[in-house]
Protein backbone atom coordinates (compact mmCIF):
# COMPACT_ATOMS: atom_id res chain seq x y z
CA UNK A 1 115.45 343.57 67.62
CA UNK A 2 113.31 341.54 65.17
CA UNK A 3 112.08 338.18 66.49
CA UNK A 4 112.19 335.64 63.88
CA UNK A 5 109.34 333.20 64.35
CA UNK A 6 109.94 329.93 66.73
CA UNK A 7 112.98 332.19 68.39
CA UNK A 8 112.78 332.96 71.98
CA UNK A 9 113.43 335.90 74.04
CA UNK A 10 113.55 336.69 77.90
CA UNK A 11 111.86 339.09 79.05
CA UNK A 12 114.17 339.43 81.90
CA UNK A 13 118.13 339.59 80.32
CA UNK A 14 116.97 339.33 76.20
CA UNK A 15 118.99 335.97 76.12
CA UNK A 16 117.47 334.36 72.82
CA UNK A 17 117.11 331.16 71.50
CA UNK A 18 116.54 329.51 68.30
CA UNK A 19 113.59 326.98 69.96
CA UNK A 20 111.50 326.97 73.44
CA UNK A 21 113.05 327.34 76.52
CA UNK A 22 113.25 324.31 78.67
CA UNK A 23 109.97 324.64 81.20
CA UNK A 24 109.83 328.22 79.84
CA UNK A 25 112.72 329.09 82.12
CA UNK A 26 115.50 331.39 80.59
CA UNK A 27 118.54 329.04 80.35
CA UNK A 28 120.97 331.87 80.70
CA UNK A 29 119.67 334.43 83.55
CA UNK A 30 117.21 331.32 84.76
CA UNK A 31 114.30 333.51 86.35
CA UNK A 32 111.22 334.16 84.71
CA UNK A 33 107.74 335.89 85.63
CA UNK A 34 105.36 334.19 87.87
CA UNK A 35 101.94 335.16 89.48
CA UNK A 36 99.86 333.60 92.17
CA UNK A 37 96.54 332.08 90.68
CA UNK A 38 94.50 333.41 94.44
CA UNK A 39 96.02 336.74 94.62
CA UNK A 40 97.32 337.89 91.37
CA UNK A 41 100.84 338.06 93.05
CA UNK A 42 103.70 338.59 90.63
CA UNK A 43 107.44 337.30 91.44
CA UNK A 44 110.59 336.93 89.55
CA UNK A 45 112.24 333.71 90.25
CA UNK A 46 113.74 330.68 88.43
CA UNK A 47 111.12 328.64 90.41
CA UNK A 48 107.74 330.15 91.65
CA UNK A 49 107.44 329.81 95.88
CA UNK A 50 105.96 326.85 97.32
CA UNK A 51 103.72 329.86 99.69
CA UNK A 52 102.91 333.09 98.30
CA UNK A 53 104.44 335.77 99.71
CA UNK A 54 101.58 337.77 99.55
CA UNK A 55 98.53 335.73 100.50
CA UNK A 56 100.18 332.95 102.40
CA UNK A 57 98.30 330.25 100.54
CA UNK A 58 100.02 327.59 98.84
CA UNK A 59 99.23 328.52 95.73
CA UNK A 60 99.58 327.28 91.98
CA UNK A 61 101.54 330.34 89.94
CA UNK A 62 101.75 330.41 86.15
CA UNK A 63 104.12 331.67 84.33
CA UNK A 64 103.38 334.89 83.02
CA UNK A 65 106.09 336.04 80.86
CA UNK A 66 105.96 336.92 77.24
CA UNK A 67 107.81 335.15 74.54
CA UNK A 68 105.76 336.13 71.53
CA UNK A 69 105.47 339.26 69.71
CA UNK A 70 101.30 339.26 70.09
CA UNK A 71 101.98 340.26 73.91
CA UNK A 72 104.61 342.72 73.74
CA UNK A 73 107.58 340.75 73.29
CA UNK A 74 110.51 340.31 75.57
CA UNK A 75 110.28 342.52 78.90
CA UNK A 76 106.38 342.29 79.10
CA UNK A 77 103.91 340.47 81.06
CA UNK A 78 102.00 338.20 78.96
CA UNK A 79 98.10 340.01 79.88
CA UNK A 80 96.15 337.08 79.18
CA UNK A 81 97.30 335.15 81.28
């Protein structure tokens, strides 16, 4: 499927959208990709953990999914981030 440019895609269920998703959170599955800025930690969740899992910090995690075609498009892991 060809993106058209400003559309949105999960990465997680391929729901797509004609403009950004609300705080980059799929509004029809609601779970994005998330990783822990210590530990590298990734997680699936509509809302990143309050503790890692992992390293049992409380941790920042950024949103790591991809939503544009320069990363791989939906069902990737954005790498530069």
């Amino acid at each position: 499927m060809e993106q058209k440019k400003g559309e949105m895609q999960c990465a997680l269920c391929g729901y797509t959208s004609s403009g950004k998703f609300v705080g980059d959170i799929c509004p029809d599955c609601g779970l994005t990709f998330w990783k822990c800025h210590k530990c590298g930690y990734t997680i699936t969740a509509a809302l990143p953990p309050g503790v890692c899992p992992e390293c049992k910090e409380q941790c920042d995690f950024l949103n790591i999914t991809c939503y544009t075609p320069e990363c791989g498009g939906p069902g990737h892991i954005d790498p530069r981030l």
